[in-house]
PDB file of N, CA and C in Angstrom:
ATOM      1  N   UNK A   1    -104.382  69.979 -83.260  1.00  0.00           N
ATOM      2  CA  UNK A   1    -104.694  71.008 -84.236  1.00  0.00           C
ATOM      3  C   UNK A   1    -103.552  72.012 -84.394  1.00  0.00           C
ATOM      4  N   UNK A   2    -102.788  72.461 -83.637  1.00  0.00           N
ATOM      5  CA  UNK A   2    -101.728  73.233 -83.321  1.00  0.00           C
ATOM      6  C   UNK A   2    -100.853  72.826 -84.239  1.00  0.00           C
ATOM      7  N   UNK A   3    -100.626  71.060 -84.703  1.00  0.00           N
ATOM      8  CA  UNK A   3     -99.255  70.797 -85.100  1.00  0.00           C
ATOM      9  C   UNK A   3     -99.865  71.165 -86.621  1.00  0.00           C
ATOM     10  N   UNK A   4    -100.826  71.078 -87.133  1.00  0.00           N
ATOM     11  CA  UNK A   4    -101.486  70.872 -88.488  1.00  0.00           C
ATOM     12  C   UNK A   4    -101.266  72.325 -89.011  1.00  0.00           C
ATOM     13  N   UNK A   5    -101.778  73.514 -87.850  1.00  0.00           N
ATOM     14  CA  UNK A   5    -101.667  74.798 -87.754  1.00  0.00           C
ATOM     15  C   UNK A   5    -100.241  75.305 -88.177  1.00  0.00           C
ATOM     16  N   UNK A   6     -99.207  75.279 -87.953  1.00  0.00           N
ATOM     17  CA  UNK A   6     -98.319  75.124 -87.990  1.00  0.00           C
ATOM     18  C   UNK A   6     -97.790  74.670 -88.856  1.00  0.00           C
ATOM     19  N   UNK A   7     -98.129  73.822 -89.336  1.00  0.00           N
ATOM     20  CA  UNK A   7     -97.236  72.930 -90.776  1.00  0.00           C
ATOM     21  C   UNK A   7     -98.160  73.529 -92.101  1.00  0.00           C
ATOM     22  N   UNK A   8     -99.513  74.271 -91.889  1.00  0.00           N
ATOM     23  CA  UNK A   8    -100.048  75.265 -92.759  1.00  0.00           C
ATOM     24  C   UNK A   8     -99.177  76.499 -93.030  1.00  0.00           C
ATOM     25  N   UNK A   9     -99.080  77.025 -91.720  1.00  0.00           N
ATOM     26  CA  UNK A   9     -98.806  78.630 -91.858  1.00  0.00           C
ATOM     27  C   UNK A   9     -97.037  78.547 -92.561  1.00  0.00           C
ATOM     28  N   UNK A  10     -96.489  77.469 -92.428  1.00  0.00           N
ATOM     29  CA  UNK A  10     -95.413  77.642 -92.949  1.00  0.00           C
ATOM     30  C   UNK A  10     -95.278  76.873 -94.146  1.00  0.00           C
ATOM     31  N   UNK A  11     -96.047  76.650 -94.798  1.00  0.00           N
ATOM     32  CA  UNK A  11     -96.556  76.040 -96.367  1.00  0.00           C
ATOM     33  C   UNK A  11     -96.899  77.564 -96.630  1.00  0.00           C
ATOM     34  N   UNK A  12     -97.804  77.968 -96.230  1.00  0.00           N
ATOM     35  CA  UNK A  12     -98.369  79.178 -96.902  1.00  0.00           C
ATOM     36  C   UNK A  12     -97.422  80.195 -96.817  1.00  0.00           C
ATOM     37  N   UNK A  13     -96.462  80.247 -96.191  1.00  0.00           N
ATOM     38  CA  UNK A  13     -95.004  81.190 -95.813  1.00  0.00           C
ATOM     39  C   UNK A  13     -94.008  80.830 -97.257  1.00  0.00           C
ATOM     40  N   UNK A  14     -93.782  79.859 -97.683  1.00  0.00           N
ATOM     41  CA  UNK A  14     -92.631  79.342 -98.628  1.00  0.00           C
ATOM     42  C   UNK A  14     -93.886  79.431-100.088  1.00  0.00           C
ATOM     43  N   UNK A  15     -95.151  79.552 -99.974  1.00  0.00           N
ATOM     44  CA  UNK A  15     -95.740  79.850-101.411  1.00  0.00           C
ATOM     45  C   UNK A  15     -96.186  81.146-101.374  1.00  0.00           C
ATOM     46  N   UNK A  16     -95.869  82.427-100.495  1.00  0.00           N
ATOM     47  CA  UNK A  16     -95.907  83.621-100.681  1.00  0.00           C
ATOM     48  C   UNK A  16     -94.199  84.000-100.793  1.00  0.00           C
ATOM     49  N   UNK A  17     -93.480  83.288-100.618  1.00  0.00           N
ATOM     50  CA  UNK A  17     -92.179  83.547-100.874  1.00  0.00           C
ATOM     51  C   UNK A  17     -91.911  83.318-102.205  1.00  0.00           C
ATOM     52  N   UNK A  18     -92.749  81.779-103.056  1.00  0.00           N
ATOM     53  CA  UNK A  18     -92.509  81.408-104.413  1.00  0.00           C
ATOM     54  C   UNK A  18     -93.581  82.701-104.867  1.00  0.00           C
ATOM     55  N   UNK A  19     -94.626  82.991-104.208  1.00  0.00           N
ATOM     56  CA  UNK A  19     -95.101  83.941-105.665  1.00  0.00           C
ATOM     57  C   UNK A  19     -94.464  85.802-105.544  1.00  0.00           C
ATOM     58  N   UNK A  20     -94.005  86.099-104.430  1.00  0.00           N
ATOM     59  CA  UNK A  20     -92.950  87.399-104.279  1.00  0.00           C
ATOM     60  C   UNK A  20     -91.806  87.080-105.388  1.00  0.00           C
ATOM     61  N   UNK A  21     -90.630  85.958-105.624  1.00  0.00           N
ATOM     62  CA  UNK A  21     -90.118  85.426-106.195  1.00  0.00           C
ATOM     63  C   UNK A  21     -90.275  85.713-107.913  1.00  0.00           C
ATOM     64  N   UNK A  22     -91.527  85.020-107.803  1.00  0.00           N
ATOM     65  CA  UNK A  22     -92.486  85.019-109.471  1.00  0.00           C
ATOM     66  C   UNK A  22     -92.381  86.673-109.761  1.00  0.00           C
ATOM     67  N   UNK A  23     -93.066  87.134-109.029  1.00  0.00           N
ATOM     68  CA  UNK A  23     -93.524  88.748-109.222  1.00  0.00           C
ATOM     69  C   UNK A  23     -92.473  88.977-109.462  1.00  0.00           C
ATOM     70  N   UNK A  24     -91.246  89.236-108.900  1.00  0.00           N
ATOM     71  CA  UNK A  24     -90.237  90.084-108.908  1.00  0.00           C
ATOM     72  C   UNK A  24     -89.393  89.164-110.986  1.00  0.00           C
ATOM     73  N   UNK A  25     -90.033  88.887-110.802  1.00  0.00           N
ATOM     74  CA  UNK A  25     -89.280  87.739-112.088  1.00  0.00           C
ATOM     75  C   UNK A  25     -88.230  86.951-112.215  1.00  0.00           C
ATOM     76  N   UNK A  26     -87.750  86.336-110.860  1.00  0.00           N
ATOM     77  CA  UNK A  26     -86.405  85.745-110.048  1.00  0.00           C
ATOM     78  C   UNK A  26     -86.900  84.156-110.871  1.00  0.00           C
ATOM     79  N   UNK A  27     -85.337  83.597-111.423  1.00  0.00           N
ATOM     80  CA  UNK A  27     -85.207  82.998-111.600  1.00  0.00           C
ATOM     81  C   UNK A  27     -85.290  81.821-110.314  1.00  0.00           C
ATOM     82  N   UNK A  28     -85.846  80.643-110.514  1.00  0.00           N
ATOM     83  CA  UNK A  28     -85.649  79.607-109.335  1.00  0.00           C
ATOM     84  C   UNK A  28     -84.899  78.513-109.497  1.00  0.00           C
ATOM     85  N   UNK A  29     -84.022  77.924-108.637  1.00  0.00           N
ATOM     86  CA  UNK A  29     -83.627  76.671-108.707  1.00  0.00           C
ATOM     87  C   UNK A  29     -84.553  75.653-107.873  1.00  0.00           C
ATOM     88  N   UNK A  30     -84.767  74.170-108.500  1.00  0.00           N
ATOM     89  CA  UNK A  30     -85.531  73.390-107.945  1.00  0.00           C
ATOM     90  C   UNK A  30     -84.767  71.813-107.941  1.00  0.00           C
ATOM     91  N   UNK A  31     -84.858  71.292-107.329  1.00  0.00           N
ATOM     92  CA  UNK A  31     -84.518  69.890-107.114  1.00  0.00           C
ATOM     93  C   UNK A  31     -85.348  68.706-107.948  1.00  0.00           C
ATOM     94  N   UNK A  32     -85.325  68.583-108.985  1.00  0.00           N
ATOM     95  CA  UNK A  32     -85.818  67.474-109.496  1.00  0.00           C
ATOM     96  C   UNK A  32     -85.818  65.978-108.920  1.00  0.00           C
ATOM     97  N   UNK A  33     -87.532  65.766-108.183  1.00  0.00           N
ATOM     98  CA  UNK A  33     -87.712  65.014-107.768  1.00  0.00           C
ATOM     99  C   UNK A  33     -88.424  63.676-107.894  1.00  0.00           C
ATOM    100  N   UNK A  34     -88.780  63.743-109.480  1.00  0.00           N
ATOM    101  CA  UNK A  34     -89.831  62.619-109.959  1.00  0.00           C
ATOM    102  C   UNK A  34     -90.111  63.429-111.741  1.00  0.00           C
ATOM    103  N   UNK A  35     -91.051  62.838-112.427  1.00  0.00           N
ATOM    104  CA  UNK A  35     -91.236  63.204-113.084  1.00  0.00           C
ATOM    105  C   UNK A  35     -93.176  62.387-113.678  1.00  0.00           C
ATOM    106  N   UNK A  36     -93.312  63.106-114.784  1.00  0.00           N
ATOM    107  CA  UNK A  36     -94.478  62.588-114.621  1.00  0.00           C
ATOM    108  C   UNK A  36     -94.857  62.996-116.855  1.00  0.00           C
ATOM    109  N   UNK A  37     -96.245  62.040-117.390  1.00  0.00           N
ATOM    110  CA  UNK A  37     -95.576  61.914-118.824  1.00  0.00           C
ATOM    111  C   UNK A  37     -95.604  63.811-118.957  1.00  0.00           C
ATOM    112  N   UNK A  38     -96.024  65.222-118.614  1.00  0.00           N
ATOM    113  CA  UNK A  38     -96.576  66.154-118.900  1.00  0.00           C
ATOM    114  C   UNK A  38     -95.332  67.083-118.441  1.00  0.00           C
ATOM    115  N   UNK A  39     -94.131  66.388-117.668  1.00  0.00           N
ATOM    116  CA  UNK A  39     -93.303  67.442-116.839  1.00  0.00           C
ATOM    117  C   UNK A  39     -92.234  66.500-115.907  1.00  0.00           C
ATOM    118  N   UNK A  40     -91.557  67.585-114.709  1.00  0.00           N
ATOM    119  CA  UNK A  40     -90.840  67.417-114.013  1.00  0.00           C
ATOM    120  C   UNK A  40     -91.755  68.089-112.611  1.00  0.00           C
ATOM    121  N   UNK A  41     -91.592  66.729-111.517  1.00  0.00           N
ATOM    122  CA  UNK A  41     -92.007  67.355-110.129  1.00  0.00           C
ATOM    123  C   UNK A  41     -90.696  67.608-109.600  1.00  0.00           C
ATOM    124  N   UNK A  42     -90.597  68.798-108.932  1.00  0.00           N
ATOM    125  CA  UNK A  42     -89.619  69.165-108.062  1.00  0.00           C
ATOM    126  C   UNK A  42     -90.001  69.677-106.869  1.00  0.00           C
ATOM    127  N   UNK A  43     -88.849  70.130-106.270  1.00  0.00           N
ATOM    128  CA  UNK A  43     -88.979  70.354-104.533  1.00  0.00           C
ATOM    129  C   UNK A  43     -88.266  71.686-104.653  1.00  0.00           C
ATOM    130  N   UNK A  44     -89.282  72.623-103.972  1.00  0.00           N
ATOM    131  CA  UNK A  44     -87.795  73.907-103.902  1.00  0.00           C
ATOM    132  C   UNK A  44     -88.837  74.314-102.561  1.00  0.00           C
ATOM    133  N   UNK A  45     -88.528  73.502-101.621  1.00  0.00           N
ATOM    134  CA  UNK A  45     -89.327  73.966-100.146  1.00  0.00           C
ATOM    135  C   UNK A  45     -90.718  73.547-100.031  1.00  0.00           C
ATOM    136  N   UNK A  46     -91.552  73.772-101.232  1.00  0.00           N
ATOM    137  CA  UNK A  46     -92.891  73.191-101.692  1.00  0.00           C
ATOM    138  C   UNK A  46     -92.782  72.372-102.937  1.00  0.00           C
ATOM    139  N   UNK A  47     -93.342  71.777-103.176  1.00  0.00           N
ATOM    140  CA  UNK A  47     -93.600  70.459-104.352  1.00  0.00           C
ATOM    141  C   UNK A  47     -94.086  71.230-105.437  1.00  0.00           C
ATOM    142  N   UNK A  48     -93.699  71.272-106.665  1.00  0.00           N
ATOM    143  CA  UNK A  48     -93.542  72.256-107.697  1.00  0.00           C
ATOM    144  C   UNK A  48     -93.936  71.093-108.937  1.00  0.00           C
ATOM    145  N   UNK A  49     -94.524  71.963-110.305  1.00  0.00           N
ATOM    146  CA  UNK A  49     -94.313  71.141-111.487  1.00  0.00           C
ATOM    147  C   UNK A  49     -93.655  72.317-112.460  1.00  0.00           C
ATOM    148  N   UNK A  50     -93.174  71.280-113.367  1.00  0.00           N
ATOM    149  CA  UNK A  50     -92.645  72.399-114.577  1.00  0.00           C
ATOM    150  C   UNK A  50     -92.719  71.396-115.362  1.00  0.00           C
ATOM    151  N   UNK A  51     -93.970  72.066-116.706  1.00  0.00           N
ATOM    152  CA  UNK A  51     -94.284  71.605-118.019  1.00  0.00           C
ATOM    153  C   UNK A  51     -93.028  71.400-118.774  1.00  0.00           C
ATOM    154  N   UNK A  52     -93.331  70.258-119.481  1.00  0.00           N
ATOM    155  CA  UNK A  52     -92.024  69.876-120.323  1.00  0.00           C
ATOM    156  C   UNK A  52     -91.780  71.218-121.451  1.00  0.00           C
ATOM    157  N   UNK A  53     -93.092  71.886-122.007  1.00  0.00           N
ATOM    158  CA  UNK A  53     -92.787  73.032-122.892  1.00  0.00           C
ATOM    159  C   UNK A  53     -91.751  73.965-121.915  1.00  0.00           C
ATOM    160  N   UNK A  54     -91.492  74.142-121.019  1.00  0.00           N
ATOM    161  CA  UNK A  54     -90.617  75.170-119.928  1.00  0.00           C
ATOM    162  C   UNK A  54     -89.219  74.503-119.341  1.00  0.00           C
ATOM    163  N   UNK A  55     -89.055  73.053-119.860  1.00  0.00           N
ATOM    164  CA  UNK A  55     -87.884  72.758-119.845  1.00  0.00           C
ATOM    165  C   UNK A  55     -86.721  72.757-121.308  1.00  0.00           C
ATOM    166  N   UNK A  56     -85.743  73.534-121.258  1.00  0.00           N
ATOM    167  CA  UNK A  56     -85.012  74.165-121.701  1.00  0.00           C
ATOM    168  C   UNK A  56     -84.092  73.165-122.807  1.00  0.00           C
ATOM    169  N   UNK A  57     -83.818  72.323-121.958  1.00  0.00           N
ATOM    170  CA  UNK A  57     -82.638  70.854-122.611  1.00  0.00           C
ATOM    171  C   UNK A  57     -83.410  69.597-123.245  1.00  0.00           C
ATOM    172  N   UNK A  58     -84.834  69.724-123.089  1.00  0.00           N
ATOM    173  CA  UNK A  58     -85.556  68.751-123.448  1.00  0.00           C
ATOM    174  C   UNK A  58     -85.892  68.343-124.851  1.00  0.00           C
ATOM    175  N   UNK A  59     -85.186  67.197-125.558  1.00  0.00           N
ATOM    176  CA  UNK A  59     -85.204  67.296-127.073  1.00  0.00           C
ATOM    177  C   UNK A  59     -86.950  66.959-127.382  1.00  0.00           C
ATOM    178  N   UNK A  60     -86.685  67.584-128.270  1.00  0.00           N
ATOM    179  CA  UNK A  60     -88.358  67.430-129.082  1.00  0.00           C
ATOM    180  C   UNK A  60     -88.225  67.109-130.809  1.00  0.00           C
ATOM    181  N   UNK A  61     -89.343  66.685-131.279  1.00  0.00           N
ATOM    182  CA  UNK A  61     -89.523  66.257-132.316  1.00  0.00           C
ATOM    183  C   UNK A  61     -91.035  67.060-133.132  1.00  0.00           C
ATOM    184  N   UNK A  62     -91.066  66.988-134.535  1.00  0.00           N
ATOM    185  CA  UNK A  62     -92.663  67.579-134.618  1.00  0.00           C
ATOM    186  C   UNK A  62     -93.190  66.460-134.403  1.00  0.00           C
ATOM    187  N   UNK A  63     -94.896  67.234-134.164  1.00  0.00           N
ATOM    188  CA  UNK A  63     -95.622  66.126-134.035  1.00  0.00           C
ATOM    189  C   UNK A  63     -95.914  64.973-135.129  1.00  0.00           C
ATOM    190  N   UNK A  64     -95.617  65.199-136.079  1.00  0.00           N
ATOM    191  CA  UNK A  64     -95.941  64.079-137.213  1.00  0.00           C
ATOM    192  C   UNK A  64     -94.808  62.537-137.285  1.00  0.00           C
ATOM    193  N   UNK A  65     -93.849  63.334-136.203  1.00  0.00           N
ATOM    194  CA  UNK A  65     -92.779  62.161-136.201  1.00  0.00           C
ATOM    195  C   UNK A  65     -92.746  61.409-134.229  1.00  0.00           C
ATOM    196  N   UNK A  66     -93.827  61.586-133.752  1.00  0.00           N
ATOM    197  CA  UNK A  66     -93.996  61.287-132.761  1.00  0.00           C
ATOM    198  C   UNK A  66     -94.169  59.509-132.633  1.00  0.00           C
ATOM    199  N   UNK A  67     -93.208  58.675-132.034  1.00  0.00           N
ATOM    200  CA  UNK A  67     -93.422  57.641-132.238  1.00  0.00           C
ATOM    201  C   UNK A  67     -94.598  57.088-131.600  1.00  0.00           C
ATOM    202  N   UNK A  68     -95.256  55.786-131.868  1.00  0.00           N
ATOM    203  CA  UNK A  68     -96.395  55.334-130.903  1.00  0.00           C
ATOM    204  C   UNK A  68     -96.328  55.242-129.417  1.00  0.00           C
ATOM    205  N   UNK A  69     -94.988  54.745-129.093  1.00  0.00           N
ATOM    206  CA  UNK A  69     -95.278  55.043-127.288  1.00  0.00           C
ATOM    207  C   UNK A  69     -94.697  56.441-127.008  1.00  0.00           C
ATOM    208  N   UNK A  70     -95.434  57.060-127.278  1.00  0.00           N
ATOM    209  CA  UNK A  70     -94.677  58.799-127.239  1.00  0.00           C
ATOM    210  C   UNK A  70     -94.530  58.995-125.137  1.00  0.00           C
ATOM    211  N   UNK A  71     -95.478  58.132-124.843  1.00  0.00           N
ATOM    212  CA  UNK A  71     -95.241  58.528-123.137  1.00  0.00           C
ATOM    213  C   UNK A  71     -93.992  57.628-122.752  1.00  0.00           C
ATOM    214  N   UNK A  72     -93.960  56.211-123.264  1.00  0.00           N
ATOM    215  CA  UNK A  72     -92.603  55.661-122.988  1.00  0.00           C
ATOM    216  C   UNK A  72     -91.355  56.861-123.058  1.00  0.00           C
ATOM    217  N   UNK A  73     -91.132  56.768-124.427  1.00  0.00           N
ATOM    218  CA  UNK A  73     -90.492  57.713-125.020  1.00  0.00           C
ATOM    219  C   UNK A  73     -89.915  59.395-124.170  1.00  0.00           C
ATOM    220  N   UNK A  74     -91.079  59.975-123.820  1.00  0.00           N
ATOM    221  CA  UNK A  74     -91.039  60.962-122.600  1.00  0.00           C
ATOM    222  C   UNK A  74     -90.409  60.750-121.306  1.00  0.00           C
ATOM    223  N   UNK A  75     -91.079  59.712-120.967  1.00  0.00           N
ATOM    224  CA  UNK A  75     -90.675  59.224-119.792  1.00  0.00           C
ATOM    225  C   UNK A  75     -89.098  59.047-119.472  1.00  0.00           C
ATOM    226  N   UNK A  76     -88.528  58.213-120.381  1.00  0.00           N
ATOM    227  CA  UNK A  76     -86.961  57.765-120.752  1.00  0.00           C
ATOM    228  C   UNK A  76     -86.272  58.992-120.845  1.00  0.00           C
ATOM    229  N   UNK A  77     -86.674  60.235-121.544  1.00  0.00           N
ATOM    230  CA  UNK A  77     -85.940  61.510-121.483  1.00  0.00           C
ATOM    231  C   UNK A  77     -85.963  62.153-120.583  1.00  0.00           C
ATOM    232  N   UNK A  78     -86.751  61.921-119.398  1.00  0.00           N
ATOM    233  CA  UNK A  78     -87.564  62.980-118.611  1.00  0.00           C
ATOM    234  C   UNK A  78     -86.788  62.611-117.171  1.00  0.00           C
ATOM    235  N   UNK A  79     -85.986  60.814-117.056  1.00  0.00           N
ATOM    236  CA  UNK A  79     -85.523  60.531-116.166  1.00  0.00           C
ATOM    237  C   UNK A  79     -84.027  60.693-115.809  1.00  0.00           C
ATOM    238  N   UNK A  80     -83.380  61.303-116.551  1.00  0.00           N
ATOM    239  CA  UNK A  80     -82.084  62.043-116.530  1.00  0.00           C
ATOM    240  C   UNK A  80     -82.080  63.278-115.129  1.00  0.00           C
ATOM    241  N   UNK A  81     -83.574  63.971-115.669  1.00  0.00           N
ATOM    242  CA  UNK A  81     -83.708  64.818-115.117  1.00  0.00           C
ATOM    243  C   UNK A  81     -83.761  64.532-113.558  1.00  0.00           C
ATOM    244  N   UNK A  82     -84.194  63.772-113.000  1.00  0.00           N
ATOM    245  CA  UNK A  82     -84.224  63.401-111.689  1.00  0.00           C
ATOM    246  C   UNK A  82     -83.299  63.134-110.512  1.00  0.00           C
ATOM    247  N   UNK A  83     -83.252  64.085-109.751  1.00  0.00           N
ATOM    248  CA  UNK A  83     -82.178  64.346-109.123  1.00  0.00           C
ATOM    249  C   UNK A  83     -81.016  65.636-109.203  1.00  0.00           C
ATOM    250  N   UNK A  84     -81.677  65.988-109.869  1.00  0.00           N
ATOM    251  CA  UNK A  84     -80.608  67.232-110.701  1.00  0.00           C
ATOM    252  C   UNK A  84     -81.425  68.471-110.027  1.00  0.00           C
ATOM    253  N   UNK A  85     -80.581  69.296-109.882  1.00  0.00           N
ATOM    254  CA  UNK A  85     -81.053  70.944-109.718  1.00  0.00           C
ATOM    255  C   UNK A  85     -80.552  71.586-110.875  1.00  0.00           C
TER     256      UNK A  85
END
């Protein structure tokens, strides 16, 4: 129980650090570690998402010109991102 204890209190240590961070309005860097069709999973100490609307470089289209595999499509743009901070 000790080791579980432990691998809590310092999870809960690095997500009062991400929301002090937030509050203060500090920009973050994160490690792009996967991706998924809605976003980017990353790592910045804890396992993070960021909505594709909050990624910055991500080309978009309107919706009326959205092709039929729009998640293919996502996906293929979304995997550049991986690996990158």
């Amino acid at each position: 129980h000790a080791v579980l204890s432990l691998r809590r209190a310092g999870l809960e240590r690095k997500w009062r650090g991400m929301q002090e961070r937030f509050d203060a309005g500090e920009i973050v860097e994160a490690r792009v570690i996967d991706h998924n069709k809605g976003g980017l999973i990353v790592d910045l100490g804890v396992r993070g998402f960021v909505p594709i609307s909050q990624i910055v470089d991500f080309p978009r289209r309107p919706r009326d010109e959205q092709p039929r595999d729009a998640a293919q499509e996502i996906a293929e743009k979304l995997q550049p991102f991986v690996g990158r901070t």
